[in-house]
Protein backbone atom coordinates (compact mmCIF):
# COMPACT_ATOMS: atom_id res chain seq x y z
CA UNK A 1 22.66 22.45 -23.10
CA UNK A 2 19.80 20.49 -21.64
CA UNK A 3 16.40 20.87 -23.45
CA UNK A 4 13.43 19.43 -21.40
CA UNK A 5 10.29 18.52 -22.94
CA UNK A 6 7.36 20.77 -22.60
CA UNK A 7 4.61 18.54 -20.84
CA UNK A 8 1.30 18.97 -22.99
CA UNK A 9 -1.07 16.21 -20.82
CA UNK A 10 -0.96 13.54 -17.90
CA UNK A 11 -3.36 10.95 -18.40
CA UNK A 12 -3.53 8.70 -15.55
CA UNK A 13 -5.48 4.91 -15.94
CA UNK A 14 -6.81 4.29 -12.47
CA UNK A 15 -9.41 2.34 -10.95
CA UNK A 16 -11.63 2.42 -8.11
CA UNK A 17 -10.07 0.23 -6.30
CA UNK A 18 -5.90 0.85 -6.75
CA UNK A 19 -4.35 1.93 -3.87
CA UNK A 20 -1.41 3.01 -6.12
CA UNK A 21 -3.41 5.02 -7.99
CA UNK A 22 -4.75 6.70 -5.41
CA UNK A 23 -1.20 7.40 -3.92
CA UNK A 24 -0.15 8.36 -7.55
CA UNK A 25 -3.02 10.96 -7.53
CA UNK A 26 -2.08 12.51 -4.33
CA UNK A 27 1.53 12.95 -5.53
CA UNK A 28 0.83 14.44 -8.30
CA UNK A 29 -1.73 16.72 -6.64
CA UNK A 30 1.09 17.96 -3.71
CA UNK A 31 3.53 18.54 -6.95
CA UNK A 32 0.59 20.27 -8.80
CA UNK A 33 0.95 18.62 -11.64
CA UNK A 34 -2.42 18.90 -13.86
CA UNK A 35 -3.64 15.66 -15.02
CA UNK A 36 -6.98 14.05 -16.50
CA UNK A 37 -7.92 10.41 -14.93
CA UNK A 38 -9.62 7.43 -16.50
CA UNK A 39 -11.11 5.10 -14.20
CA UNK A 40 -10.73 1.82 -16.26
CA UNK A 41 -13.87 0.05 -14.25
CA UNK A 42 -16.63 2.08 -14.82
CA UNK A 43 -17.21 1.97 -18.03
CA UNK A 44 -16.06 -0.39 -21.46
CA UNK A 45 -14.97 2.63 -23.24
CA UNK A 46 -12.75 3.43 -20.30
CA UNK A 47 -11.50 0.11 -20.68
CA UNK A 48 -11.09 0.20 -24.05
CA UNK A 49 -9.27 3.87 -24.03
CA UNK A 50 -6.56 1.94 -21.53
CA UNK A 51 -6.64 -1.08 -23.68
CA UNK A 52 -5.71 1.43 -26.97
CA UNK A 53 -2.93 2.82 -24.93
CA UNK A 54 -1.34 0.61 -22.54
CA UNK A 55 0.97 -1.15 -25.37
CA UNK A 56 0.27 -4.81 -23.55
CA UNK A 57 0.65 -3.64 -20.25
CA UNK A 58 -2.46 -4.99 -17.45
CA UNK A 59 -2.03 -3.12 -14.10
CA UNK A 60 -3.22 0.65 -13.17
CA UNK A 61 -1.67 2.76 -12.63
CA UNK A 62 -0.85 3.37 -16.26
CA UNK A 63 0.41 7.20 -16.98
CA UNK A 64 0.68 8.55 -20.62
CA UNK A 65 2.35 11.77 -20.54
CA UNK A 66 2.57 13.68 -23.76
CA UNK A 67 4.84 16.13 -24.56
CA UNK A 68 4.60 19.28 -27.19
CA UNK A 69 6.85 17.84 -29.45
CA UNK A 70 4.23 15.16 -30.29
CA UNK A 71 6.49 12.66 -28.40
CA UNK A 72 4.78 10.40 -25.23
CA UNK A 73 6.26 8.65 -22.56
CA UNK A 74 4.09 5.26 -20.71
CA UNK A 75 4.42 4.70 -17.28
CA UNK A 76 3.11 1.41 -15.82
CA UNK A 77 2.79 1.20 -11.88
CA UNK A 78 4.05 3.90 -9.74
CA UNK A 79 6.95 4.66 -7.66
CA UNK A 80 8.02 8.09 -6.03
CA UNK A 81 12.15 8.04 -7.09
């Protein structure tokens, strides 16, 4: 039997100037997919939230999608598969 996780929140670390990001946003707008977004550089707590998070990794997008269960899963960069 396959048991998927039930999604809880999408965070998505962006910036103002990722054109990634921006193409991650629109996808997950078309699949409706809710989501909060952190712009990483306008503020230093911003920065620091992605800094907390992104377990060493540098570029946006960085996605943190947590499940129910308590469980996470980080996604660095983007690509529609």
């Amino acid at each position: 039997m396959d048991t998927k996780e039930v999604i809880e929140n999408v965070t998505v670390y962006s910036s103002t100037t990722c054109s990634s990001c921006r193409v991650l946003v629109k996808w997950l707008d078309r699949e409706n997919i809710s989501y909060s977004k952190v712009l990483t550089d306008e503020s230093d707590e911003a920065m620091a939230e992605f800094m907390n998070v992104n377990d060493g990794a540098f570029g946006v997008p960085f996605t943190v999608i947590e499940y129910e269960s308590g469980s996470e899963t980080k996604i660095s960069g983007f690509q529609k598969s």
